[in-house]
N, C-alpha and C. Protein backbone atom coordinates (compact mmCIF):
# COMPACT_ATOMS: atom_id res chain seq x y z
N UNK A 1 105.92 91.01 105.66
CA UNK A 1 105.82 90.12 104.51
C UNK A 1 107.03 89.21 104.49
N UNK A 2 107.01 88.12 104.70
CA UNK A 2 107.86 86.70 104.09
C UNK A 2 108.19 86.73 103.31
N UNK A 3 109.27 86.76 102.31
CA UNK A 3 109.23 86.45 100.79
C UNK A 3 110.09 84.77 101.01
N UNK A 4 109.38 83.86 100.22
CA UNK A 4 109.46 82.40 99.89
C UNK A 4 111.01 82.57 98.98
N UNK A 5 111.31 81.42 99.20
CA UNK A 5 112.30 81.08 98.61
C UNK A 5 112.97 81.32 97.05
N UNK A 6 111.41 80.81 96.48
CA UNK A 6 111.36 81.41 95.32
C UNK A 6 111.74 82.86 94.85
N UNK A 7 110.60 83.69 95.79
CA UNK A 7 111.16 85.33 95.54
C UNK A 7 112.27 85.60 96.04
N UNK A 8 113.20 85.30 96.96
CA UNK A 8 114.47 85.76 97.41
C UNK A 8 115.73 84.93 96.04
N UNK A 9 115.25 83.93 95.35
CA UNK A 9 116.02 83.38 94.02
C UNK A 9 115.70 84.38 93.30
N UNK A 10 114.51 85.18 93.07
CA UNK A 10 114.38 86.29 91.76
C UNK A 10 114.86 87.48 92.12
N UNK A 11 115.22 87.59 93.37
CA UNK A 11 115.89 88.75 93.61
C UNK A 11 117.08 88.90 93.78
N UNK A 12 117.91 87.34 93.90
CA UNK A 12 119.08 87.52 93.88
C UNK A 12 119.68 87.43 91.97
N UNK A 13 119.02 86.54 91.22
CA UNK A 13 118.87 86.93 89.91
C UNK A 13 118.57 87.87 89.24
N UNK A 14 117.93 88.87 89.78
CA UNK A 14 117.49 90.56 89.29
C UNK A 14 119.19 91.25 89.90
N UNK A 15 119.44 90.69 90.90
CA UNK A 15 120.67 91.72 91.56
C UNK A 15 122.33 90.78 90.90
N UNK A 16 122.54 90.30 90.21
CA UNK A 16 122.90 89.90 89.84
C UNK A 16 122.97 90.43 87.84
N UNK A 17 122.03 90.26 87.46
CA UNK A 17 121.93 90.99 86.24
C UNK A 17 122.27 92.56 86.55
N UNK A 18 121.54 93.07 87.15
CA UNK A 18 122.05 94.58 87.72
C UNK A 18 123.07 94.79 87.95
N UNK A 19 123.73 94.35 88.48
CA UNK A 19 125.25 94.24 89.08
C UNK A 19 126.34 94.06 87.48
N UNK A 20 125.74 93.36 86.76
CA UNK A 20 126.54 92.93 85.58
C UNK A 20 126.03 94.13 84.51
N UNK A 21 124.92 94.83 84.76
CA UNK A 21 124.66 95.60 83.48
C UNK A 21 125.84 96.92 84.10
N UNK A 22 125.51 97.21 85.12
CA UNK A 22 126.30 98.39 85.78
C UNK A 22 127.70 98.58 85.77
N UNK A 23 128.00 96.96 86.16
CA UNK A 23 129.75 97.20 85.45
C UNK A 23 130.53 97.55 84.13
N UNK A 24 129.03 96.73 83.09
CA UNK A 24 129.22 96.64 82.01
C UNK A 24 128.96 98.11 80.86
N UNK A 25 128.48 99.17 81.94
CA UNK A 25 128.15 100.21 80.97
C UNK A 25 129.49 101.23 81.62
N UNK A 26 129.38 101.71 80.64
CA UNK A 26 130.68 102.46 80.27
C UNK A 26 130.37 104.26 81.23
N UNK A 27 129.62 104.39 81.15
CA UNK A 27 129.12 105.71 81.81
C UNK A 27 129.67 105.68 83.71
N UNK A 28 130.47 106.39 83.99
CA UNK A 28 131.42 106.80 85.06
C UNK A 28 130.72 106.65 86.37
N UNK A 29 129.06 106.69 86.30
CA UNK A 29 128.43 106.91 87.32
C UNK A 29 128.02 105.94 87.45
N UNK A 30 127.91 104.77 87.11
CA UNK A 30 127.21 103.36 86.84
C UNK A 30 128.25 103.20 87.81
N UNK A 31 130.20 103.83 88.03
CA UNK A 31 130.69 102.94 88.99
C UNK A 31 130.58 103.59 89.96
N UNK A 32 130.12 104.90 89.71
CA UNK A 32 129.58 105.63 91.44
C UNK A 32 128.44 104.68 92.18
N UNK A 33 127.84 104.44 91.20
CA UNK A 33 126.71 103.48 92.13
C UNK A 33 126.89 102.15 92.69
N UNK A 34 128.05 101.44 91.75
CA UNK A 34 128.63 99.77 92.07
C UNK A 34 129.18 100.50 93.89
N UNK A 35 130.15 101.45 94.16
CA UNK A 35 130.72 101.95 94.53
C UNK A 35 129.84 102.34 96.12
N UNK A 36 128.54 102.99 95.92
CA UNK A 36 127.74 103.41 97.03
C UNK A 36 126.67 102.29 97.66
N UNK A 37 125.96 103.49 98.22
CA UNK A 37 124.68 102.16 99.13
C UNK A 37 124.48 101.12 97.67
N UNK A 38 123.56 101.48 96.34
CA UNK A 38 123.13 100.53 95.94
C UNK A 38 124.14 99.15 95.53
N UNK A 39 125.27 99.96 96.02
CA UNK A 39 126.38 98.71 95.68
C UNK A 39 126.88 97.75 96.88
N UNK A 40 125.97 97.89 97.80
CA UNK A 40 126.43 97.95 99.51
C UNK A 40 124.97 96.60 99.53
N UNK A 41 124.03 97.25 98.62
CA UNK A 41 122.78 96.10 98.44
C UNK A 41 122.82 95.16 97.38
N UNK A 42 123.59 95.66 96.87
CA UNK A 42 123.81 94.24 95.65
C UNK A 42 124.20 93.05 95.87
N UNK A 43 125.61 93.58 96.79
CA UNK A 43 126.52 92.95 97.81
C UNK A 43 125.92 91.66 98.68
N UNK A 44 125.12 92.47 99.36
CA UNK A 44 124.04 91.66 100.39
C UNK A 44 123.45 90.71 99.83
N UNK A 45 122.69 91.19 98.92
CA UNK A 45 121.85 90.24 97.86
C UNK A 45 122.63 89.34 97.60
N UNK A 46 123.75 89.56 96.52
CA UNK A 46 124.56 88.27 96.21
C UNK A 46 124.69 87.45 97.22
N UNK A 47 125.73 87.75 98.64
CA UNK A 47 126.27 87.04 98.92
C UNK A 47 125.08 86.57 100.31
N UNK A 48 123.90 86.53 100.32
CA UNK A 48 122.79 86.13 101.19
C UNK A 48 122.69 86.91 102.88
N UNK A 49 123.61 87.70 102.27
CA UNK A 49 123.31 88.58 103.37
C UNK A 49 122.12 89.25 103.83
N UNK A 50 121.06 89.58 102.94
CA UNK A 50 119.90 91.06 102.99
C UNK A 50 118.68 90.36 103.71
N UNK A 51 118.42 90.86 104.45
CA UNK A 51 116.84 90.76 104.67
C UNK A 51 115.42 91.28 104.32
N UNK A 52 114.58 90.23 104.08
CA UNK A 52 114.05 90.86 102.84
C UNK A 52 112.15 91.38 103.58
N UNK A 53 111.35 91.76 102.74
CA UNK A 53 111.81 92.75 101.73
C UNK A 53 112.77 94.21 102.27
N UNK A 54 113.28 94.34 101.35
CA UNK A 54 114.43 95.64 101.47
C UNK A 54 114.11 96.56 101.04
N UNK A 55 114.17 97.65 102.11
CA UNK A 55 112.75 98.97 102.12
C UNK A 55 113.89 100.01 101.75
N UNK A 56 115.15 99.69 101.81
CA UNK A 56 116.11 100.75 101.63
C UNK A 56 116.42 101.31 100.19
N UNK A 57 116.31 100.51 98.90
CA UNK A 57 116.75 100.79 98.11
C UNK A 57 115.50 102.22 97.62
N UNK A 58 116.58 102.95 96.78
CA UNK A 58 116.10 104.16 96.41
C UNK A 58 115.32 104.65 95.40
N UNK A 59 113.91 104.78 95.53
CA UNK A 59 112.89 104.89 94.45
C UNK A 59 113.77 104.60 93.06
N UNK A 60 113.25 103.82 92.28
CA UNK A 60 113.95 103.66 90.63
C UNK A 60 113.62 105.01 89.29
N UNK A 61 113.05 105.74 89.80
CA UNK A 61 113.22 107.08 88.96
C UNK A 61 113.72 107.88 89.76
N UNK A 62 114.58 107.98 91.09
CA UNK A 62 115.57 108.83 91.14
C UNK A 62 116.39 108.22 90.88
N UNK A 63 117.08 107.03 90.72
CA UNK A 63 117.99 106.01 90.09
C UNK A 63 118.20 106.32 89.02
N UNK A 64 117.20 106.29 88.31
CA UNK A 64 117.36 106.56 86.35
C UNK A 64 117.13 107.31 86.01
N UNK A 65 115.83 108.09 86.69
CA UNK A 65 115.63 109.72 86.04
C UNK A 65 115.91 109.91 84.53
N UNK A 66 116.68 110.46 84.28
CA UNK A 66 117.53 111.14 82.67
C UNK A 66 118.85 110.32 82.18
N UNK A 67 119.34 109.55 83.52
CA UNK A 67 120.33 108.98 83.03
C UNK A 67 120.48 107.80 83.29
N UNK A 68 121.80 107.14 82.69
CA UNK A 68 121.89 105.27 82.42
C UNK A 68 120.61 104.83 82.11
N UNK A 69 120.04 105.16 81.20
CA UNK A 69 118.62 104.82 80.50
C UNK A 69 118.93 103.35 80.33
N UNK A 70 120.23 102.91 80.06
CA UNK A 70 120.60 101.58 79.46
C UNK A 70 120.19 100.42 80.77
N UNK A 71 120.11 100.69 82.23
CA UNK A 71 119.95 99.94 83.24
C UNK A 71 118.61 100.34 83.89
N UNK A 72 117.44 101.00 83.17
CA UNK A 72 116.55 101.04 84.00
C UNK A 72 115.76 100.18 84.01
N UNK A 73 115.48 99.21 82.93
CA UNK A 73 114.82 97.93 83.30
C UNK A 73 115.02 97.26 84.21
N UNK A 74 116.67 96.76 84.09
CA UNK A 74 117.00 96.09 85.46
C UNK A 74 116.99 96.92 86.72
N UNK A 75 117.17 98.38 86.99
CA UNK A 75 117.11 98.32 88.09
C UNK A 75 115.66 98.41 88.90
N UNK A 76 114.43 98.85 87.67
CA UNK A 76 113.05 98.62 88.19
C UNK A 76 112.75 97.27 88.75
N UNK A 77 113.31 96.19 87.92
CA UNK A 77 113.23 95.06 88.26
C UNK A 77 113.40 94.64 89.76
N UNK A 78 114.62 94.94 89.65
CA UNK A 78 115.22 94.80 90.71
C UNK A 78 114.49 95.14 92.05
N UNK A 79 114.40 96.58 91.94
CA UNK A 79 113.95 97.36 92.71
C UNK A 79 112.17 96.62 93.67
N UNK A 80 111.47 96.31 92.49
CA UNK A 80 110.40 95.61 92.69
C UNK A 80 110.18 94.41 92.74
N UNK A 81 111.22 93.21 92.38
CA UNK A 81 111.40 92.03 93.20
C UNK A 81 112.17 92.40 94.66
N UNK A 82 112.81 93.55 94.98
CA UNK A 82 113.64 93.61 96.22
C UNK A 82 112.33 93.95 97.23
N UNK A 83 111.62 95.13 96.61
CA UNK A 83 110.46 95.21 97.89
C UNK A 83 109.41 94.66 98.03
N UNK A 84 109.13 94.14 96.83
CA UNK A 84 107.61 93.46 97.09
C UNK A 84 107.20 91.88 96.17
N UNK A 85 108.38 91.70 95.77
CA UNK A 85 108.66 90.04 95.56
C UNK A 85 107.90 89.68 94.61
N UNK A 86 107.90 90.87 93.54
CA UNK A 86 107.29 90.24 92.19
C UNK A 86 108.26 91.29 91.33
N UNK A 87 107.89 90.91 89.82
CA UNK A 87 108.72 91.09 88.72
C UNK A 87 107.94 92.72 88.52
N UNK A 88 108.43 93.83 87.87
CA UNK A 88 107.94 95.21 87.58
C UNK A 88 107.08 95.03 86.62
N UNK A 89 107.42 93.91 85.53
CA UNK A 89 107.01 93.67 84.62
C UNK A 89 105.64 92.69 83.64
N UNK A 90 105.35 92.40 85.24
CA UNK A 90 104.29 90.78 85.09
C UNK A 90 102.61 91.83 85.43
C-alpha cells in the first residue's frame, strides 16, 4: 500500500499531537514511552524519516490497556493513520 501525500501529512499530524500529549502528561510512563521504540517512531515520523505504512507500532490496547487513559485517542489515532492511512475515528 502507497500512502499519498495527504495520508503521510495526517500521520505526521497524529504523531505530532501524540508526541505533545505524552510529554504533556504527568504520569512517569508516558516518558518511558517518549523514551522507547514508540518514541524511536515518533521520531521518524516527525523528522520524515518512516516508511510507510508502519507495521511496527504496537497494537493500541496494549499501549493503553488500563493506563494513560488520557492519550488513548491519540495514540489509536495515530496508530491507525500510521498503518492503514485513515483516521480511527471516521
Amino acid at each position: 500500500m502507497n500512502f499519498t501525500a495527504e495520508q503521510k501529512s495526517l500521520v505526521y499530524e497524529s504523531a505530532v499531537c501524540l508526541k505533545r500529549a505524552l510529554v504533556e502528561c504527568k504520569d512517569p510512563l508516558a516518558n518511558e514511552l517518549l523514551a522507547g521504540e514508540l518514541g524511536e517512531i515518533l521520531v521518524s515520523v516527525i523528522d520524515g524519516d518512516a516508511k510507510y505504512p508502519i507495521s511496527c507500532i504496537p497494537h493500541f490496547d496494549q499501549m493503553t490497556g488500563d493506563w494513560l487513559p488520557q492519550i488513548e485517542d491519540e495514540y489509536f489515532n495515530f496508530y491507525s493513520f500510521s498503518r492503514y492511512g485513515k483516521s480511527a475515528f471516521k
